[in-house]
C-alpha atoms as a PDB file:
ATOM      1  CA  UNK A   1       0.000   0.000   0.000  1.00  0.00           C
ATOM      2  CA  UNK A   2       0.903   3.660  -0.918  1.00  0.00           C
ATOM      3  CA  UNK A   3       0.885   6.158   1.389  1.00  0.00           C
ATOM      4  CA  UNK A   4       1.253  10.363   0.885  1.00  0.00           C
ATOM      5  CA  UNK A   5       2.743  11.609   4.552  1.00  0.00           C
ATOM      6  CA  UNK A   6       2.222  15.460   4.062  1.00  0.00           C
ATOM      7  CA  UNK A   7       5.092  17.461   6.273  1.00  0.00           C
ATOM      8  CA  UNK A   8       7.229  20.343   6.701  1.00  0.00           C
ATOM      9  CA  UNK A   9       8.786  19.105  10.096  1.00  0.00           C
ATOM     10  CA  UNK A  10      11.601  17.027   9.514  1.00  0.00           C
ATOM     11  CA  UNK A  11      12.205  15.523  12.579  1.00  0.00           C
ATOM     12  CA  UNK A  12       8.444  14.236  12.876  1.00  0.00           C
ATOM     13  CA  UNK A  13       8.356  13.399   9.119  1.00  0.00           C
ATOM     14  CA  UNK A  14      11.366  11.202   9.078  1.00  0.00           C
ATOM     15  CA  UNK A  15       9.670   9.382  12.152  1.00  0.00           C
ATOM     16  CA  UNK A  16       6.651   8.540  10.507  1.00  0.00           C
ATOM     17  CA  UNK A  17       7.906   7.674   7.138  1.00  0.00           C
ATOM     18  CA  UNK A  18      10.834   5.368   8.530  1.00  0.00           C
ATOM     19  CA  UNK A  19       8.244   3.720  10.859  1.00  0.00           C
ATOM     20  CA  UNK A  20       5.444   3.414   7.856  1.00  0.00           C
ATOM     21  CA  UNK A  21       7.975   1.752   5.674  1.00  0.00           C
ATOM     22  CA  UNK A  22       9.351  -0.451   8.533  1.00  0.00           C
ATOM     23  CA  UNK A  23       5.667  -1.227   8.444  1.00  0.00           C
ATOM     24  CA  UNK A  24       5.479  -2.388   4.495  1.00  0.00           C
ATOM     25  CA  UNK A  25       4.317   0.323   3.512  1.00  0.00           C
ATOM     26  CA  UNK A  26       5.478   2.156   0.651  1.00  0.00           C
ATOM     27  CA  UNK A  27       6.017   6.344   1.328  1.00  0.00           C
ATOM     28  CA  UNK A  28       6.569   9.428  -0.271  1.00  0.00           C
ATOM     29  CA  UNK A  29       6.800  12.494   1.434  1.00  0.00           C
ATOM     30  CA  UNK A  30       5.631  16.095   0.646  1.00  0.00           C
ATOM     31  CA  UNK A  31       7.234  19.338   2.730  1.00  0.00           C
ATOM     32  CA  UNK A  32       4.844  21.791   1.496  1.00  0.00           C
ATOM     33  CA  UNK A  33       0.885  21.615   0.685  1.00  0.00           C
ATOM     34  CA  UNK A  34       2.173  22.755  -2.758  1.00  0.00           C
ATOM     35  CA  UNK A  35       4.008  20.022  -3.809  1.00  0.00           C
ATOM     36  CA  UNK A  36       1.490  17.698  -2.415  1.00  0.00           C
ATOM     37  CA  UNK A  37      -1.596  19.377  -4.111  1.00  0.00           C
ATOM     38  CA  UNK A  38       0.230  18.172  -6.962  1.00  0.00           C
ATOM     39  CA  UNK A  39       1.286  14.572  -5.805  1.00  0.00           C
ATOM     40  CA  UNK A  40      -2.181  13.291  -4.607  1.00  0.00           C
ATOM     41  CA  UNK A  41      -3.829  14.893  -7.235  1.00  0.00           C
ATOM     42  CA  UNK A  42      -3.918  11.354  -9.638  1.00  0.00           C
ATOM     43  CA  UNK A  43      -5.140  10.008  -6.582  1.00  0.00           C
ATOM     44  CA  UNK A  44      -3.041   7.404  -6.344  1.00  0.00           C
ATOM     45  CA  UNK A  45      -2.470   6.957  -2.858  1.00  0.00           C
ATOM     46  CA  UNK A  46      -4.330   4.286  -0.375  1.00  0.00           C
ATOM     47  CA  UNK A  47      -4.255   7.216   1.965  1.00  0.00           C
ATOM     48  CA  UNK A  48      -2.469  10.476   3.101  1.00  0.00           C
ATOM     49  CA  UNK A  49      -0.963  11.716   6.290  1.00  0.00           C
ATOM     50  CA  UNK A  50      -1.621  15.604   6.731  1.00  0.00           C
ATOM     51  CA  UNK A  51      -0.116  18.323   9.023  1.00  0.00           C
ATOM     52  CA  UNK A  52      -2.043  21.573   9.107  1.00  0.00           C
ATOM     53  CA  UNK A  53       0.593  23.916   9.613  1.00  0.00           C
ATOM     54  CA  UNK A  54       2.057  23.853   6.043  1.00  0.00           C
ATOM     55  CA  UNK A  55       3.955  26.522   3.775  1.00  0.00           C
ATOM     56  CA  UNK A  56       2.770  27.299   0.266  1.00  0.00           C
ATOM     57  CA  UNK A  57      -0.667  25.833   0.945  1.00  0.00           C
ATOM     58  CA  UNK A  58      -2.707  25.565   4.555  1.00  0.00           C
ATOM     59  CA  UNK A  59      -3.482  21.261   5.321  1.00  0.00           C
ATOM     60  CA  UNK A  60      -7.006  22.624   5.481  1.00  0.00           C
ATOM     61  CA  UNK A  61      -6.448  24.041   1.782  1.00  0.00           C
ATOM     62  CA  UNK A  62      -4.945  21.298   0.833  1.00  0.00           C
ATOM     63  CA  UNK A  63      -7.499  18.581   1.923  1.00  0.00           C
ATOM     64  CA  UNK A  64     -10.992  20.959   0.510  1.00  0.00           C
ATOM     65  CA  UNK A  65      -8.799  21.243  -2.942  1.00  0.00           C
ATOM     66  CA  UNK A  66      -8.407  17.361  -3.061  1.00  0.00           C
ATOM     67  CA  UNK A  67     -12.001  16.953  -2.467  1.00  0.00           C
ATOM     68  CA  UNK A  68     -12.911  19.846  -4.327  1.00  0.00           C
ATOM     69  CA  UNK A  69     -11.464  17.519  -7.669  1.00  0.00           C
ATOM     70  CA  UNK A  70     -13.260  14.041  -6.518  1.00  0.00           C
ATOM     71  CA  UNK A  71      -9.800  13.185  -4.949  1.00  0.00           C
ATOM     72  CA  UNK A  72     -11.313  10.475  -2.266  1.00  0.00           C
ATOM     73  CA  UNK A  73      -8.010   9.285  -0.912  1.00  0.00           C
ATOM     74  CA  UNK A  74      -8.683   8.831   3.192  1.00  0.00           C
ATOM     75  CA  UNK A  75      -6.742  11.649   5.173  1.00  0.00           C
ATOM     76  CA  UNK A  76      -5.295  12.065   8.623  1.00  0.00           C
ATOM     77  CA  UNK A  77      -5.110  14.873   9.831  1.00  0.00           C
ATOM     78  CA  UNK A  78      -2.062  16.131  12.211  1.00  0.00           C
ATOM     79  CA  UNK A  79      -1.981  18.804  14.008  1.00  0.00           C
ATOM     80  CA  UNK A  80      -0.758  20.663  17.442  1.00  0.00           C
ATOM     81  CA  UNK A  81      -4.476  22.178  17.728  1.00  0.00           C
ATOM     82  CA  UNK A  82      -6.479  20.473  20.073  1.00  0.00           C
ATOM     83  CA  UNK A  83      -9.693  22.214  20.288  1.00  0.00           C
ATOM     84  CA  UNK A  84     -12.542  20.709  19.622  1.00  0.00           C
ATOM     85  CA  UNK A  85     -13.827  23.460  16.825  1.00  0.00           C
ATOM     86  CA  UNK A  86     -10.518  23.024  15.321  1.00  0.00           C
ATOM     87  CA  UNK A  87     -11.430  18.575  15.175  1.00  0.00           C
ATOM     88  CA  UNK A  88     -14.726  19.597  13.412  1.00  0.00           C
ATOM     89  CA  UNK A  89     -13.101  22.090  10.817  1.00  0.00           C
ATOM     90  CA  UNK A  90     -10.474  19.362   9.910  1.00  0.00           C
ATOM     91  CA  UNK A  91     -13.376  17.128   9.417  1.00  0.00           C
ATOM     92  CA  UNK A  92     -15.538  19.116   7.668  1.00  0.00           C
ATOM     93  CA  UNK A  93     -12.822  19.994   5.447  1.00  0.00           C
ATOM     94  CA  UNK A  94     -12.921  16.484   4.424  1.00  0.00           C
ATOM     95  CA  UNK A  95     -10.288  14.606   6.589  1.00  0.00           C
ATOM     96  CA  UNK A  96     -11.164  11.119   7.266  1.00  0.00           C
ATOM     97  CA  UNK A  97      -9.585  11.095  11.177  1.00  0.00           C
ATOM     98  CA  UNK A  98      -7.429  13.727  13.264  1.00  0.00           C
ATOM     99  CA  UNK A  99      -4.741  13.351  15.428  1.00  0.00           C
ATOM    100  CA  UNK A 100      -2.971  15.788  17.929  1.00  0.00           C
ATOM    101  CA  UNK A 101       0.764  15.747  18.528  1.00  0.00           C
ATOM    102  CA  UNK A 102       2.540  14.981  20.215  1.00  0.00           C
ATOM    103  CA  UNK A 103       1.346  11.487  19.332  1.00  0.00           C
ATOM    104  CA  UNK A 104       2.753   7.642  19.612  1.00  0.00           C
ATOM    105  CA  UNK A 105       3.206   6.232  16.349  1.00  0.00           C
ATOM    106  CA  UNK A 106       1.501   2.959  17.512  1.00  0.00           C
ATOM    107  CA  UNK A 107      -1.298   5.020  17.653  1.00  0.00           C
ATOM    108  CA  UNK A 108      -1.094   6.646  14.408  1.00  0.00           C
ATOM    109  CA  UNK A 109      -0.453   3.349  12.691  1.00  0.00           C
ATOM    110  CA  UNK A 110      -3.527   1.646  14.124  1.00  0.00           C
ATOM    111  CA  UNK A 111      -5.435   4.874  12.915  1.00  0.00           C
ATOM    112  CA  UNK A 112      -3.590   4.208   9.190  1.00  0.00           C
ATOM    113  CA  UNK A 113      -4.950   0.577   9.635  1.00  0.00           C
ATOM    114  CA  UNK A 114      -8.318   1.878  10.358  1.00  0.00           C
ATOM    115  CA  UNK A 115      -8.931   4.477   7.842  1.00  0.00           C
ATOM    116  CA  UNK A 116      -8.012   1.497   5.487  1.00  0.00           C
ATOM    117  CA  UNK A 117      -9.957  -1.092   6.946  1.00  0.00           C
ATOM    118  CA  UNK A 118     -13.279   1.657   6.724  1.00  0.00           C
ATOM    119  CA  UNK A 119     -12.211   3.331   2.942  1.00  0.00           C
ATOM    120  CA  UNK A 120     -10.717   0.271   1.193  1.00  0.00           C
ATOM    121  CA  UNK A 121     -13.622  -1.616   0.360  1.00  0.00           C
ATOM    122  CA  UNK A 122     -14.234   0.810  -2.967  1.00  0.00           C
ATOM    123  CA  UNK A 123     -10.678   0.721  -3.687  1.00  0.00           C
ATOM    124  CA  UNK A 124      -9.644  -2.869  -3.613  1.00  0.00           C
ATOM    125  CA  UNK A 125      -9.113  -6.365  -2.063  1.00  0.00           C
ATOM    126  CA  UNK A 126      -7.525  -6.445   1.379  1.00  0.00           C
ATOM    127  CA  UNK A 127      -6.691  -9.821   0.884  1.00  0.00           C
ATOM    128  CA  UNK A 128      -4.668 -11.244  -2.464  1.00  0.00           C
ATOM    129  CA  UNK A 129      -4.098 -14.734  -2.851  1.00  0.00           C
ATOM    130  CA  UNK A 130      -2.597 -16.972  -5.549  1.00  0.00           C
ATOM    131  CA  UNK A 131      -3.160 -20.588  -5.226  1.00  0.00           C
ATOM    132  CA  UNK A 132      -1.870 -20.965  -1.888  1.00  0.00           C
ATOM    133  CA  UNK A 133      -0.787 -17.742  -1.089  1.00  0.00           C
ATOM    134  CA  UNK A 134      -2.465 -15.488   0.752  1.00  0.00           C
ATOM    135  CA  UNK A 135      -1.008 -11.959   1.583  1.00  0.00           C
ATOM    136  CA  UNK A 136      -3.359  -9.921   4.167  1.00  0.00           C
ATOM    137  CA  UNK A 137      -2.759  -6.772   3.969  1.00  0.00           C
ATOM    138  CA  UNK A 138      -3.812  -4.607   6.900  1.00  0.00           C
ATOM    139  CA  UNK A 139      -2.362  -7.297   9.549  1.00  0.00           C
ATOM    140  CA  UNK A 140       0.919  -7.858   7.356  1.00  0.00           C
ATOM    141  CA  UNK A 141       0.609 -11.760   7.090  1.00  0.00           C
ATOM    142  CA  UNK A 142       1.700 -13.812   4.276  1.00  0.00           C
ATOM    143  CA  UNK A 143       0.734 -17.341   4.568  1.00  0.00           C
ATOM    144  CA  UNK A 144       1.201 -20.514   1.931  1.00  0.00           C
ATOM    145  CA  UNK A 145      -1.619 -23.036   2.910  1.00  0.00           C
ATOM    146  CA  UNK A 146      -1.530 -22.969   6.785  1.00  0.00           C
ATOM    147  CA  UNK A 147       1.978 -22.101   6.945  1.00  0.00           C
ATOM    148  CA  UNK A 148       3.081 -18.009   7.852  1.00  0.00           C
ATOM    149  CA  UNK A 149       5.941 -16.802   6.495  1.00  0.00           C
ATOM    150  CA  UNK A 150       7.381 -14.156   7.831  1.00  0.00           C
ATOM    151  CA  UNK A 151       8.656 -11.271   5.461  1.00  0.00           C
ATOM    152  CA  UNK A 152      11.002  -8.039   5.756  1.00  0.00           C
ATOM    153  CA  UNK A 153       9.227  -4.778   4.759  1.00  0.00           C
ATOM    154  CA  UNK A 154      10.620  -4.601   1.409  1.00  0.00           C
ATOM    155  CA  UNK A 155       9.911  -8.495   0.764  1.00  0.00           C
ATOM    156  CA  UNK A 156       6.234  -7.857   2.010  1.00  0.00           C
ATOM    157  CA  UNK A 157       6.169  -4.836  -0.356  1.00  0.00           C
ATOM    158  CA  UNK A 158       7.875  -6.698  -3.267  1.00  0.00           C
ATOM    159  CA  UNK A 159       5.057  -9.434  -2.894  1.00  0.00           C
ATOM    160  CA  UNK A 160       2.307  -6.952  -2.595  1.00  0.00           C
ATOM    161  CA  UNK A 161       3.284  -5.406  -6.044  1.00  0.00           C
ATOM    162  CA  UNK A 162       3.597  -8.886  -7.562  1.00  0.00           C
ATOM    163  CA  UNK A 163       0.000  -9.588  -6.388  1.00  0.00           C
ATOM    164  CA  UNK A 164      -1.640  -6.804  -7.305  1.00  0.00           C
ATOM    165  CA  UNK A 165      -0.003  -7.758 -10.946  1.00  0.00           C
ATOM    166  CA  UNK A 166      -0.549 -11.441 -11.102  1.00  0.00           C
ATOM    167  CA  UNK A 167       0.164 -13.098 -14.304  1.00  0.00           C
ATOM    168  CA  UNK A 168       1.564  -9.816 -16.011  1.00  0.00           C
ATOM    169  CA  UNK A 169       5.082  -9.428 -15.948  1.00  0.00           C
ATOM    170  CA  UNK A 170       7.073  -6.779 -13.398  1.00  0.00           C
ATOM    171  CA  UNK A 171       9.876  -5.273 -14.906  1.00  0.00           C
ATOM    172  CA  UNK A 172      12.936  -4.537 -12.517  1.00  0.00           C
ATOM    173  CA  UNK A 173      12.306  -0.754 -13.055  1.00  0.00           C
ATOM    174  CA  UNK A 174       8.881  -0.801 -11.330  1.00  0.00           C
ATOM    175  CA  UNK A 175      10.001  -2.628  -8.453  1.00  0.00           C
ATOM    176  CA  UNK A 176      13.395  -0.577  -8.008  1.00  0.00           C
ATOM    177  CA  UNK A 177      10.167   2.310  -8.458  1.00  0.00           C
ATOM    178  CA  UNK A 178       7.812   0.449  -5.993  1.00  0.00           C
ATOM    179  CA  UNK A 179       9.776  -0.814  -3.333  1.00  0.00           C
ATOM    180  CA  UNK A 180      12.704   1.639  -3.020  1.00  0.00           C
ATOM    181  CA  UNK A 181      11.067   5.001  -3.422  1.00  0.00           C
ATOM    182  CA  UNK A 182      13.889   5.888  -5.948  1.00  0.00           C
ATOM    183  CA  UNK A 183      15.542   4.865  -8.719  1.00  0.00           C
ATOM    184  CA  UNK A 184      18.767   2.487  -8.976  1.00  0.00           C
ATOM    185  CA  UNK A 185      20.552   1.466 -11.886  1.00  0.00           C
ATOM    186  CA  UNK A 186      18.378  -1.128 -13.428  1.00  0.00           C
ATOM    187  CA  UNK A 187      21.517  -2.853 -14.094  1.00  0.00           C
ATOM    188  CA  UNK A 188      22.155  -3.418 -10.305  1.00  0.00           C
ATOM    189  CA  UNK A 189      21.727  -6.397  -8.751  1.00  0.00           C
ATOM    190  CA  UNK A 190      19.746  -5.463  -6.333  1.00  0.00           C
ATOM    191  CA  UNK A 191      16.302  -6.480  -7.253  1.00  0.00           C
ATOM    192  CA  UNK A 192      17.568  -9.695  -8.123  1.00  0.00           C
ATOM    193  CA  UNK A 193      18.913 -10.261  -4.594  1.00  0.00           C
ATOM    194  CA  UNK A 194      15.617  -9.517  -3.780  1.00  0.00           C
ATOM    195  CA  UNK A 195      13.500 -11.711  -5.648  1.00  0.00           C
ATOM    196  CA  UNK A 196      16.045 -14.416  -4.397  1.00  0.00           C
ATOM    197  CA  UNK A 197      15.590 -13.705  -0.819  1.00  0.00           C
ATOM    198  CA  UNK A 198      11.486 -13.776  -1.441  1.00  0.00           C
ATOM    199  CA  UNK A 199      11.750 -16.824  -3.612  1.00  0.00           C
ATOM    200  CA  UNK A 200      13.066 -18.422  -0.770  1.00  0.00           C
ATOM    201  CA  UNK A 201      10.546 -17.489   1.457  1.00  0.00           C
ATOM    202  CA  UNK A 202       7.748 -18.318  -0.413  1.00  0.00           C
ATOM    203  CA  UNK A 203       8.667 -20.791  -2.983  1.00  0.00           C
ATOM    204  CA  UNK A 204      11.630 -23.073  -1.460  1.00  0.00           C
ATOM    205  CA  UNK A 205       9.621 -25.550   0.424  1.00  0.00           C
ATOM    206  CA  UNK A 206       6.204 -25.369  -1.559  1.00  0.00           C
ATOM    207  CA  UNK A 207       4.276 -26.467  -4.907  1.00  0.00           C
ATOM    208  CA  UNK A 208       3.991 -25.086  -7.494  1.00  0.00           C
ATOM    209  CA  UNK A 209       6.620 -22.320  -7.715  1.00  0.00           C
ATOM    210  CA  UNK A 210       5.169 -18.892  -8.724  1.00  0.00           C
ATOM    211  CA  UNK A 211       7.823 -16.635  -9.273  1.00  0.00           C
ATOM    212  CA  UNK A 212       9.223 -17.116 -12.530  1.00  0.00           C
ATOM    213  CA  UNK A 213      12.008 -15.015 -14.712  1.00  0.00           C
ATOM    214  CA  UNK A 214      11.075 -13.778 -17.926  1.00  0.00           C
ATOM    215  CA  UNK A 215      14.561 -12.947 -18.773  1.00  0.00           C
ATOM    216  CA  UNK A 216      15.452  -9.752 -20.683  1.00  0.00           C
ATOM    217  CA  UNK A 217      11.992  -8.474 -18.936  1.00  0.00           C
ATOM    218  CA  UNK A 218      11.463  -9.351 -15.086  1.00  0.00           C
ATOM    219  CA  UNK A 219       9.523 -11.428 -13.230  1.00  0.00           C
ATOM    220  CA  UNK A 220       5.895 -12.818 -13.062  1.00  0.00           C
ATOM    221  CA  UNK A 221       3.885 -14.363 -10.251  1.00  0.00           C
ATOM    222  CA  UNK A 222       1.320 -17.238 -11.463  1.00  0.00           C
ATOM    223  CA  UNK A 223       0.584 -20.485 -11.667  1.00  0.00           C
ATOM    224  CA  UNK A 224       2.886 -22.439 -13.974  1.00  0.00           C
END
């Protein structure tokens, strides 16, 4: 899952995005309401984080403008404000939940979880399986028949992109894309390290194998 954390603060933005992608998750990160305006505009994100307090563009401003275009992507709100007029404006705005800082990011993450778990239905499955393999997505579990299988964030995020595009091929430009958050040398060997480490995860000790190599291309996850 994507997620737009919207932040001028770097201290608290690094915090959240290191512990969203520690979480799976895949982030990019906006320091002005600007830049973000533009970002979320596709509306390509499962959801956005959003401080208030913003340069270039107000969170508030931000968040009306989004829905102003039919941009439905769920919204947090963060903010210092804790009155309860300010709560309702950020919700009336169009924010989808609102948290005041300082906050625990345990908390924040169960909120991300939540928003999800209420907005997704209308975007997509929660749950993607192939054959065996089931991936749930809000509780981060990937499981092959009854067994779990524990994955690192950027395995979990590798598999969730593979997934989401079973039976078409994945070139190693839209993982390095997907999973990184910038882009390597395609000739690196890193995605290839990679799918090796997942492969033997998920693959190793089960029937059929569904990673396969289209060499010259990428990879593809089906059923042989």
């Amino acid at each position: 899952m994507k997620l737009l954390v919207v932040e001028d603060d770097s201290k608290i933005a690094s915090f959240v995005t290191k512990g969203l992608r520690e979480a799976g998750f895949t982030v990019d990160l906006a320091v002005n309401g600007t830049d973000a305006l533009e970002m979320g505009m596709p509306g390509s994100f499962d959801a956005a984080i959003v401080d208030l307090m913003l340069p270039g563009l107000d969170g508030l401003s931000l968040i009306q403008r989004w829905r102003d275009a039919r941009i439905q992507t769920p919204v947090i709100i963060l903010s210092a404000k804790r009155a309860v007029d300010d709560r309702v404006r950020g919700l009336q705005a169009g924010g989808d939940d609102y948290i005041t800082k300082p906050f625990a990011f345990s908390e924040l993450l169960a909120r991300v979880q939540a928003v999800l778990r209420r907005t997704r239905p209308e975007g997509g499955p929660l749950i993607l399986k192939t054959a065996d393999l089931e991936m749930d997505i809000l509780h981060r579990e990937v499981k092959r028949g009854d067994t779990v299988i524990p994955l690192q964030a950027r395995e979990f995020s590798l598999l969730e992109l593979m997934l989401r595009q079973t039976g078409r091929i994945v070139t190693k430009t839209a993982i390095l894309e997907h999973v990184y958050d910038y882009s390597f040398d395609p000739q690196t060997n890193v995605v290839d390290v990679l799918v090796h480490r997942l492969r033997s995860k998920i693959d190793k000790d089960f029937e059929p194998k569904l990673i396969q190599t289209v060499r010259g291309m990428g990879y593809v996850l089906r059923i042989p």
